[in-house]
C-alpha atoms as a PDB file:
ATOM      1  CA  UNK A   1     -94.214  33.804  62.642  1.00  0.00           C
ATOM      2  CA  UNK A   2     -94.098  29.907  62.974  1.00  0.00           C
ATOM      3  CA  UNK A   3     -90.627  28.467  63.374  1.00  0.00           C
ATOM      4  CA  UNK A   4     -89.021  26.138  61.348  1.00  0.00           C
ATOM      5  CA  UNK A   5     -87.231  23.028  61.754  1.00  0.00           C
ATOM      6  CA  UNK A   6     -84.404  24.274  59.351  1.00  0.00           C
ATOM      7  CA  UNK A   7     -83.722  26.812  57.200  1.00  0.00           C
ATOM      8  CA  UNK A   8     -83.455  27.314  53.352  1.00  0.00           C
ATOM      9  CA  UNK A   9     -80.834  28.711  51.153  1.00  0.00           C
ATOM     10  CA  UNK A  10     -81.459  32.325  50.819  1.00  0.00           C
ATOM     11  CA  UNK A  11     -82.431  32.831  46.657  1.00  0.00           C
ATOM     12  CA  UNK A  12     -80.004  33.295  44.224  1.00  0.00           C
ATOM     13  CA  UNK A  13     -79.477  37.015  43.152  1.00  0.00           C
ATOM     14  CA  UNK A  14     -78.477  38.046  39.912  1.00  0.00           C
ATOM     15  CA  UNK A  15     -76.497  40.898  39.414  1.00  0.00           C
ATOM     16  CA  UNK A  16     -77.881  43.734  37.190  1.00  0.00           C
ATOM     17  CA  UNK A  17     -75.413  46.005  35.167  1.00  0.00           C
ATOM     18  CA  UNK A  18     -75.439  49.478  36.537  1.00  0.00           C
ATOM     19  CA  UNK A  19     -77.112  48.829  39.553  1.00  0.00           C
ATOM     20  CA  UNK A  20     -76.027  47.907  43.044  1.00  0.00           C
ATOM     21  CA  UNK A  21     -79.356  46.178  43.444  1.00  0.00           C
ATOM     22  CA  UNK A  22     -79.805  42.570  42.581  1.00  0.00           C
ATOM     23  CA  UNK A  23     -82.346  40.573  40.472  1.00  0.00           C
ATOM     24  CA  UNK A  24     -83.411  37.505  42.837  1.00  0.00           C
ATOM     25  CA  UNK A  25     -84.232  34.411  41.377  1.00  0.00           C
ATOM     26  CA  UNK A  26     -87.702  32.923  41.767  1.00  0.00           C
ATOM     27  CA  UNK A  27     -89.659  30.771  39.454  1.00  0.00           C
ATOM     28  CA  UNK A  28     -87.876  29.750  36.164  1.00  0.00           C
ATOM     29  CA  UNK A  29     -89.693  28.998  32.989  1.00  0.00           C
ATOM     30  CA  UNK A  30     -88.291  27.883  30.134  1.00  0.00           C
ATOM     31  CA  UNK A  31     -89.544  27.743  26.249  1.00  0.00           C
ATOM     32  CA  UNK A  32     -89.243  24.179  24.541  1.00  0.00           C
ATOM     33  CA  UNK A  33     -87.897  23.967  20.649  1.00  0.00           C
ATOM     34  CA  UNK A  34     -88.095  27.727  19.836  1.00  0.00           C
ATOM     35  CA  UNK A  35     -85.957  27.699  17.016  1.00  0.00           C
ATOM     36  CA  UNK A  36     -86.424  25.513  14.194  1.00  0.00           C
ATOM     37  CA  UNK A  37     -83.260  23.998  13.247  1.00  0.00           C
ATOM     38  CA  UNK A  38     -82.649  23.106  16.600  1.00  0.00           C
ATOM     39  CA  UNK A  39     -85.818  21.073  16.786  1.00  0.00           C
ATOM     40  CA  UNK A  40     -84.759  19.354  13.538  1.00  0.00           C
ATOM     41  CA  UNK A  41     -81.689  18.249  14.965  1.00  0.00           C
ATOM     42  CA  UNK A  42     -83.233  17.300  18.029  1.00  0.00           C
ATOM     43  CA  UNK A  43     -85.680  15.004  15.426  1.00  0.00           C
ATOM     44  CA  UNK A  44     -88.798  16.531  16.374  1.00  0.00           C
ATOM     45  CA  UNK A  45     -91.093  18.996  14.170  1.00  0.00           C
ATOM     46  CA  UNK A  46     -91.880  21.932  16.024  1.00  0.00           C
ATOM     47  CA  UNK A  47     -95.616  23.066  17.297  1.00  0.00           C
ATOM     48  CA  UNK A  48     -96.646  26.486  15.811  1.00  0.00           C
ATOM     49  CA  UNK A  49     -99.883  26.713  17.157  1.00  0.00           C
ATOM     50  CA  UNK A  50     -98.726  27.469  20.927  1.00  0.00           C
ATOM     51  CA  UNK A  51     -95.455  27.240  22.564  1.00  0.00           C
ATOM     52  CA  UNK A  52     -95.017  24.396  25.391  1.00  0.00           C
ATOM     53  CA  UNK A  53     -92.389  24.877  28.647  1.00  0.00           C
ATOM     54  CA  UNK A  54     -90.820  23.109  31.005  1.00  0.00           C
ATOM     55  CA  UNK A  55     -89.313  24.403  34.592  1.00  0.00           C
ATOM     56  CA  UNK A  56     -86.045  24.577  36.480  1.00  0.00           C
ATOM     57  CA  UNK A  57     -85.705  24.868  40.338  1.00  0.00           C
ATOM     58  CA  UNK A  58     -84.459  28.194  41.272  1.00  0.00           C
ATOM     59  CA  UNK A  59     -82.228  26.519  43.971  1.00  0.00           C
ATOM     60  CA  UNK A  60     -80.505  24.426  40.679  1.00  0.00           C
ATOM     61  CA  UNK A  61     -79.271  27.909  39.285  1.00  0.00           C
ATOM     62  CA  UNK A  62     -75.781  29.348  39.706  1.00  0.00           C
ATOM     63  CA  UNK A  63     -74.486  32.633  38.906  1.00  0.00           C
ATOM     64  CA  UNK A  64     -72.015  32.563  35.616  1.00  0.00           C
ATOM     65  CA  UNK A  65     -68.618  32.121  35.463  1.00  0.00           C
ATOM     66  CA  UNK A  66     -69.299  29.574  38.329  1.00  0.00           C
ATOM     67  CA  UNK A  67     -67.603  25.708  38.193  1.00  0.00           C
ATOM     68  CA  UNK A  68     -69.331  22.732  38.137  1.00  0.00           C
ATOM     69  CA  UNK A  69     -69.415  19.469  38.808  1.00  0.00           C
ATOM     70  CA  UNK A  70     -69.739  16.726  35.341  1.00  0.00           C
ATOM     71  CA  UNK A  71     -73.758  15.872  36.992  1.00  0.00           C
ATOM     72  CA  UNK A  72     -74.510  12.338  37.826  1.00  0.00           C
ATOM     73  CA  UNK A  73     -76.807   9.445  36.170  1.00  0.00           C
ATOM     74  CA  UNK A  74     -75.667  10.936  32.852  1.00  0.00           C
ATOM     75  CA  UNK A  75     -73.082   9.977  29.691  1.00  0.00           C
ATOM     76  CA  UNK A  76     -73.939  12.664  27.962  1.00  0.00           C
ATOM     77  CA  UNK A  77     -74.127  15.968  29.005  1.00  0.00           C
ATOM     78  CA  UNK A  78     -75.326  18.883  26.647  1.00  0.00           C
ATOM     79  CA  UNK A  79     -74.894  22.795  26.598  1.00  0.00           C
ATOM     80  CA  UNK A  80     -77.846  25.039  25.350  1.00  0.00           C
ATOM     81  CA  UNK A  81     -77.194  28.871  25.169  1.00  0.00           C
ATOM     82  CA  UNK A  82     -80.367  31.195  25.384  1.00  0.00           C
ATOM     83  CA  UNK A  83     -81.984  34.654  26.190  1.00  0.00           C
ATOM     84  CA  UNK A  84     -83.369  34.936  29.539  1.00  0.00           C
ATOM     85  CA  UNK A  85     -86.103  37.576  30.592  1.00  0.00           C
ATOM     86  CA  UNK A  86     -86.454  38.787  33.815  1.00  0.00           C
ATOM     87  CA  UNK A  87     -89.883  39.975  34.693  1.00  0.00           C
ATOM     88  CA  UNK A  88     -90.407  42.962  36.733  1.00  0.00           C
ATOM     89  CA  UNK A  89     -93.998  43.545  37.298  1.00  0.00           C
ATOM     90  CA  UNK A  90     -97.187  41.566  38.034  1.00  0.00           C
ATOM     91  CA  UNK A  91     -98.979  40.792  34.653  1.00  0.00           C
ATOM     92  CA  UNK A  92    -101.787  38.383  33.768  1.00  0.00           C
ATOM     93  CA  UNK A  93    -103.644  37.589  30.213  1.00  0.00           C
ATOM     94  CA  UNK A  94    -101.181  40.254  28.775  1.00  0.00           C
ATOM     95  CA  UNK A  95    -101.390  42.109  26.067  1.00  0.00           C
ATOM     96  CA  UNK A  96     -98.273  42.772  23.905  1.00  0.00           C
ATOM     97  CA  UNK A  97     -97.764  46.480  24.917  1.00  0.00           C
ATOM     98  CA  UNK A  98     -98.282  44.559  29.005  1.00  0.00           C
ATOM     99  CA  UNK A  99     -95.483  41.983  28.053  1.00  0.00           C
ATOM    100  CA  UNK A 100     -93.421  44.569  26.802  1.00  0.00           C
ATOM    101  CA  UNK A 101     -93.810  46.964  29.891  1.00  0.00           C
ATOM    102  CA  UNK A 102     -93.571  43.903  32.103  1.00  0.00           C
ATOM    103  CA  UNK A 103     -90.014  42.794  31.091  1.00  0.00           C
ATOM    104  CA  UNK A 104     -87.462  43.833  33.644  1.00  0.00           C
ATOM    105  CA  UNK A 105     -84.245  43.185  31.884  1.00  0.00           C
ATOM    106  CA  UNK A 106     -82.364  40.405  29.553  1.00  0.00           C
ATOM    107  CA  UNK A 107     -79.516  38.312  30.113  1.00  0.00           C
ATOM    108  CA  UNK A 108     -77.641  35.359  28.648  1.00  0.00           C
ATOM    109  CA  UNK A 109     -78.222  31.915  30.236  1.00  0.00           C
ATOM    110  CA  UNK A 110     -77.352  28.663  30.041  1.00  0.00           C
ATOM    111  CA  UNK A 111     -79.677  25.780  30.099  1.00  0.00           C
ATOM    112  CA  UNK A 112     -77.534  22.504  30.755  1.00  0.00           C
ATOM    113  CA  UNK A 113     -79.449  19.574  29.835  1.00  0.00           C
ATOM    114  CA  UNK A 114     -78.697  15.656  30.837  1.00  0.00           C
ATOM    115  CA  UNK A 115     -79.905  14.527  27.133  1.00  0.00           C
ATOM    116  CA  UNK A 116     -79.890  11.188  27.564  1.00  0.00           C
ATOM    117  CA  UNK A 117     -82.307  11.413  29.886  1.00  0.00           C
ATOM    118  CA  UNK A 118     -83.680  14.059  27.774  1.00  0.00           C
ATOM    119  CA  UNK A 119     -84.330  11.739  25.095  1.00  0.00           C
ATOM    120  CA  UNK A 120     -85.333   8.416  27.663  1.00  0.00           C
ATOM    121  CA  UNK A 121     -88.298   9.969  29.026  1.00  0.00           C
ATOM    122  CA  UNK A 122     -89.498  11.853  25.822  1.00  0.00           C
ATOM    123  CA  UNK A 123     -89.753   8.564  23.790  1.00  0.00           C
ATOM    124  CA  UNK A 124     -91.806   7.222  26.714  1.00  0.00           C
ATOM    125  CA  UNK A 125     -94.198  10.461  27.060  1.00  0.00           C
ATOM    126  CA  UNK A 126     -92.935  10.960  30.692  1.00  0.00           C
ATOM    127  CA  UNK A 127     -91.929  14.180  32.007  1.00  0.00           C
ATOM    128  CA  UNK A 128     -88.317  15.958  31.357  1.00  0.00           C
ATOM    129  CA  UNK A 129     -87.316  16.651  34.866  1.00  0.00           C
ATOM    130  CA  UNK A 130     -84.377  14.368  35.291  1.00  0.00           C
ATOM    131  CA  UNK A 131     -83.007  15.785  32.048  1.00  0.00           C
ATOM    132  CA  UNK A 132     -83.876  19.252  32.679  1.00  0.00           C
ATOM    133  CA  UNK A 133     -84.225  20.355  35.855  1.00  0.00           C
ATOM    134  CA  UNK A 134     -80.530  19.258  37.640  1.00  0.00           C
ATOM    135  CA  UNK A 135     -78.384  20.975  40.044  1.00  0.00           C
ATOM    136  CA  UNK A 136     -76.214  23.796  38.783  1.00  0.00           C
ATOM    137  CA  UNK A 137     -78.278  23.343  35.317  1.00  0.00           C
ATOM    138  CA  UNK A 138     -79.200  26.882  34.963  1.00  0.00           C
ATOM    139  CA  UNK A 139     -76.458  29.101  34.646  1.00  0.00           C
ATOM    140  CA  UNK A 140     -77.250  33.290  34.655  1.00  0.00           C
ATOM    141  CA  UNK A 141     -74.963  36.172  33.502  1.00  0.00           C
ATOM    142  CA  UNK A 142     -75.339  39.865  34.642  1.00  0.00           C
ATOM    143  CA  UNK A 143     -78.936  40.920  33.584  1.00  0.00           C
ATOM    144  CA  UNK A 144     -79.009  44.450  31.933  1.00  0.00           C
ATOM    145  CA  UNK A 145     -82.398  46.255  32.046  1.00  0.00           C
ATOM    146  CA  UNK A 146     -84.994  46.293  29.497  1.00  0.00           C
ATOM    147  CA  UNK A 147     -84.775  50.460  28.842  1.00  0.00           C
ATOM    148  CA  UNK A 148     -80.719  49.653  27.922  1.00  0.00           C
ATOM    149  CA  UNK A 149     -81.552  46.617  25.763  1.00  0.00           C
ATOM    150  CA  UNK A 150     -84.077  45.417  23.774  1.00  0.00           C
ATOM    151  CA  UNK A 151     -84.066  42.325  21.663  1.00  0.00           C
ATOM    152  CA  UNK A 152     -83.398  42.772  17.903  1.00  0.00           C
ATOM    153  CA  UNK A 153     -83.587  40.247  15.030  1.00  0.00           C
ATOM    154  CA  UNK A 154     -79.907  40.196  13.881  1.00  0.00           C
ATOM    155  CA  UNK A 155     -78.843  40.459  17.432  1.00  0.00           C
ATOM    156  CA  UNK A 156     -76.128  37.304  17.863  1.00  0.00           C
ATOM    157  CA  UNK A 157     -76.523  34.611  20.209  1.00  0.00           C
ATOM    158  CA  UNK A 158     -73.874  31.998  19.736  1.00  0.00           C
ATOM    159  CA  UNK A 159     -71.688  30.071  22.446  1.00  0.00           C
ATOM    160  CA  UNK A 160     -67.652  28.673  22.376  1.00  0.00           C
ATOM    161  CA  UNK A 161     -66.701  25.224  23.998  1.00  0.00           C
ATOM    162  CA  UNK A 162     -62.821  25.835  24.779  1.00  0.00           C
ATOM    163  CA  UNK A 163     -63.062  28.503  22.188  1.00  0.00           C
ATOM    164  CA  UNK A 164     -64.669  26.616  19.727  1.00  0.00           C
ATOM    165  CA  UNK A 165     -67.685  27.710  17.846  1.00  0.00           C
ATOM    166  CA  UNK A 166     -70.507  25.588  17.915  1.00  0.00           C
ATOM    167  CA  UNK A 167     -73.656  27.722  18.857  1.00  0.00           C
ATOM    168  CA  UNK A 168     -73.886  30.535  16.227  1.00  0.00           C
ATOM    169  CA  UNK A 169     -77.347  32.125  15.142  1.00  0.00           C
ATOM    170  CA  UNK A 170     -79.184  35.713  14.965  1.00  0.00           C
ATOM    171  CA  UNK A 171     -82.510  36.090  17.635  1.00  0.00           C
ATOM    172  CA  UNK A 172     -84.582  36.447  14.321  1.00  0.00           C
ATOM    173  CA  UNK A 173     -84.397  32.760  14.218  1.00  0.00           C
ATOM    174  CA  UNK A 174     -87.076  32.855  17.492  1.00  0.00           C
ATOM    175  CA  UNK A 175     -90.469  31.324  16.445  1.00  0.00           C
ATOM    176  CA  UNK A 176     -92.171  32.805  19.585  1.00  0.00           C
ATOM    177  CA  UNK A 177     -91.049  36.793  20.315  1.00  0.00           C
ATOM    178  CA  UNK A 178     -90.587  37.519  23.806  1.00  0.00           C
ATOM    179  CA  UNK A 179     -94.091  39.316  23.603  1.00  0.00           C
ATOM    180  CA  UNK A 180     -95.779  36.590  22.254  1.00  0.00           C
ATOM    181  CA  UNK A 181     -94.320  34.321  25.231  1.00  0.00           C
ATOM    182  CA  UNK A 182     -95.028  36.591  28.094  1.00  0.00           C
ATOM    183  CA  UNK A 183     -98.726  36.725  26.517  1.00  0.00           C
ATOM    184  CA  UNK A 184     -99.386  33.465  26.161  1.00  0.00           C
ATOM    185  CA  UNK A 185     -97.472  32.302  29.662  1.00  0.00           C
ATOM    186  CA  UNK A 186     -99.696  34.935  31.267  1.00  0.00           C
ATOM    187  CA  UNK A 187    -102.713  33.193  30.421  1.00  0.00           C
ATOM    188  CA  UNK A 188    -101.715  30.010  33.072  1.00  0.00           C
ATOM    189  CA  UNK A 189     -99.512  32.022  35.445  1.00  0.00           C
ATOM    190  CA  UNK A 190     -99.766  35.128  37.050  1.00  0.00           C
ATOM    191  CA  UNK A 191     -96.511  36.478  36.459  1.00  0.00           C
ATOM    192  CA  UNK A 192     -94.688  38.268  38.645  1.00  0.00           C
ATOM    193  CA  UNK A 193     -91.275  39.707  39.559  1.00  0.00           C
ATOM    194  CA  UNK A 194     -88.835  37.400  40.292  1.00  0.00           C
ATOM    195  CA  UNK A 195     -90.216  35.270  37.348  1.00  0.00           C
ATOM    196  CA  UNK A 196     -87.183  34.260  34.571  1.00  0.00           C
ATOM    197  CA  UNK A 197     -87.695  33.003  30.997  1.00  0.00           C
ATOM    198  CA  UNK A 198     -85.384  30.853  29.095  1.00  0.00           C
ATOM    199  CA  UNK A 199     -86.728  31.230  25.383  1.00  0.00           C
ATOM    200  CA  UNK A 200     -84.895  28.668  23.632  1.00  0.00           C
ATOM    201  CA  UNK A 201     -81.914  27.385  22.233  1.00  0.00           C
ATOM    202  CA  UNK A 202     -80.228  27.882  19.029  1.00  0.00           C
ATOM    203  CA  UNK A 203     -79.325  24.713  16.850  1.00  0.00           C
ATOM    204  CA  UNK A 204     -75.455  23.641  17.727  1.00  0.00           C
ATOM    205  CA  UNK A 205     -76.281  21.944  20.972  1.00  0.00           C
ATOM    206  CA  UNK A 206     -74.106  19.416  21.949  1.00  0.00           C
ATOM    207  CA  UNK A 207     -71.689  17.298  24.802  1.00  0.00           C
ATOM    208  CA  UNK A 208     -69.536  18.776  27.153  1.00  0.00           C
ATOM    209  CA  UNK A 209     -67.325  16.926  29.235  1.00  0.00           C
ATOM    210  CA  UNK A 210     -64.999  17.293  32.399  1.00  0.00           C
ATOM    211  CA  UNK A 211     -62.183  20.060  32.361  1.00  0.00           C
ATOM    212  CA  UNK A 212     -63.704  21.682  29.629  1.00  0.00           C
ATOM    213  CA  UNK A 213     -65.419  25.379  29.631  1.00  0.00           C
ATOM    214  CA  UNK A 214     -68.668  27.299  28.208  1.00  0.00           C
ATOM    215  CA  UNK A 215     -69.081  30.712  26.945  1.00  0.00           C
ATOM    216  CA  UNK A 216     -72.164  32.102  25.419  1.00  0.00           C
ATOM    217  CA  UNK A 217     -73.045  35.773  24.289  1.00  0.00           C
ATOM    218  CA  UNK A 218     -75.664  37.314  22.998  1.00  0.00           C
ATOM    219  CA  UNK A 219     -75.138  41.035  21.025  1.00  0.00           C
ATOM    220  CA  UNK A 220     -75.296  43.801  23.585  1.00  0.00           C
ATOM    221  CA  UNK A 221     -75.495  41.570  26.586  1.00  0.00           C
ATOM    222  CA  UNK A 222     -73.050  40.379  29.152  1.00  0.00           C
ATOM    223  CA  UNK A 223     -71.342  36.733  28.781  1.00  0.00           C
ATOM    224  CA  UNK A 224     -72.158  33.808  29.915  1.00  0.00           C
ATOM    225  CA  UNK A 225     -69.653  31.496  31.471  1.00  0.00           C
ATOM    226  CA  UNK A 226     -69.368  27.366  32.716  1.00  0.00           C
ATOM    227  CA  UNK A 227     -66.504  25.614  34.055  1.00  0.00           C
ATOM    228  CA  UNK A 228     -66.836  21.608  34.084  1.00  0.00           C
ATOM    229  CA  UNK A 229     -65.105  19.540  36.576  1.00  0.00           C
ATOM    230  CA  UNK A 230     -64.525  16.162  37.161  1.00  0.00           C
ATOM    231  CA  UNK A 231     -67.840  13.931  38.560  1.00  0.00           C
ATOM    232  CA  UNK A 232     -68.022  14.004  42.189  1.00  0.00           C
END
């Protein structure tokens, strides 16, 4: 084996309910504008004809109930609660019954978002990294596996700020299933285990700011949790 001048943080692993075995994180895809009214509020009209992704580092993600610090270069700092997938075997140009028996488990997740940024770089067709992919940005609760839990339409997905509603919707609001995703991201990627997918946010999106806390939940699933401190 050739040495190395340093070494890298070891992956993050997610915990996985009923299991003493670990989910570790490697690639992280996530699903842009997925649910209507969120893309209306976000002024945009949204693309039925394919869904379109961006990433996230797996060395920006943090296990939930973890605190954080208010992330530089940004005024205004936004919380987006979502289902994550977690794949669990290799699958290529699936079909729908190979998405389905691909799918690992499902978890909440949080994808924190520097909108401003957001927002800069969309108006001048450049890439979303700076708003998107950010240290401590994604934000995963206990996965539970996929022969526990299955996605159903009036399963709840909603998330508090200090206790305060403001995410609140039903998974039948997704424009894309979770089969259709896997499908379609299968026909660039080979997907493999390790692999996570955010599938969108709810409309409710919104600031958070220093001292205050996140919780999202999604029917059947284990919480998601973010602490905000002050700006280092």
């Amino acid at each position: 084996m050739t040495k190395t001048l340093f070494s890298l943080p070891d992956p993050l692993v997610i915990p996985v309910r009923d299991e003493t075995a670990g989910y570790p994180v490697g690639r992280i895809f996530c699903v842009g504008r997925n649910y209507a009214a969120h893309a209306a509020e976000m002024g945009v009209e949204v693309d039925r004809e394919a869904p379109f992704y961006f990433t996230k580092s797996s060395a920006n993600a943090v296990l939930s109930g973890a605190s954080s610090p208010y992330p530089p270069g940004t005024d205004n700092f936004h919380y987006e609660m979502e289902l994550a997938l977690a794949i669990g075997a290799p699958v290529f140009r699936a079909t729908p019954a190979e998405a389905r028996a691909a799918i690992y488990g499902y978890g909440c997740a949080l994808d924190m978002t520097r909108r401003d940024l957001q927002l800069r770089e969309r108006k001048k067709q450049r890439p979303w990294d700076l708003g998107k992919d950010l240290e401590r940005g994604a934000v995963f609760a206990p996965l539970t596996k996929a022969t526990d839990w299955s996605p159903q339409g009036d399963s709840r997905i909603w998330l508090t700020l200090d206790g305060e509603t403001k995410q609140d919707a039903t998974l039948a609001e997704l424009i894309w299933s979770v089969e259709e995703i896997i499908c379609h991201l299968s026909g660039f990627y080979h997907l493999r285990p390790g692999d996570l997918i955010l599938t969108g946010t709810p409309a409710g999106v919104g600031p958070a700011h220093a001292g205050q806390q996140m919780q999202g939940g999604i029917t059947g699933l284990e919480p998601v949790s973010l602490s905000l401190t002050a700006a280092q």
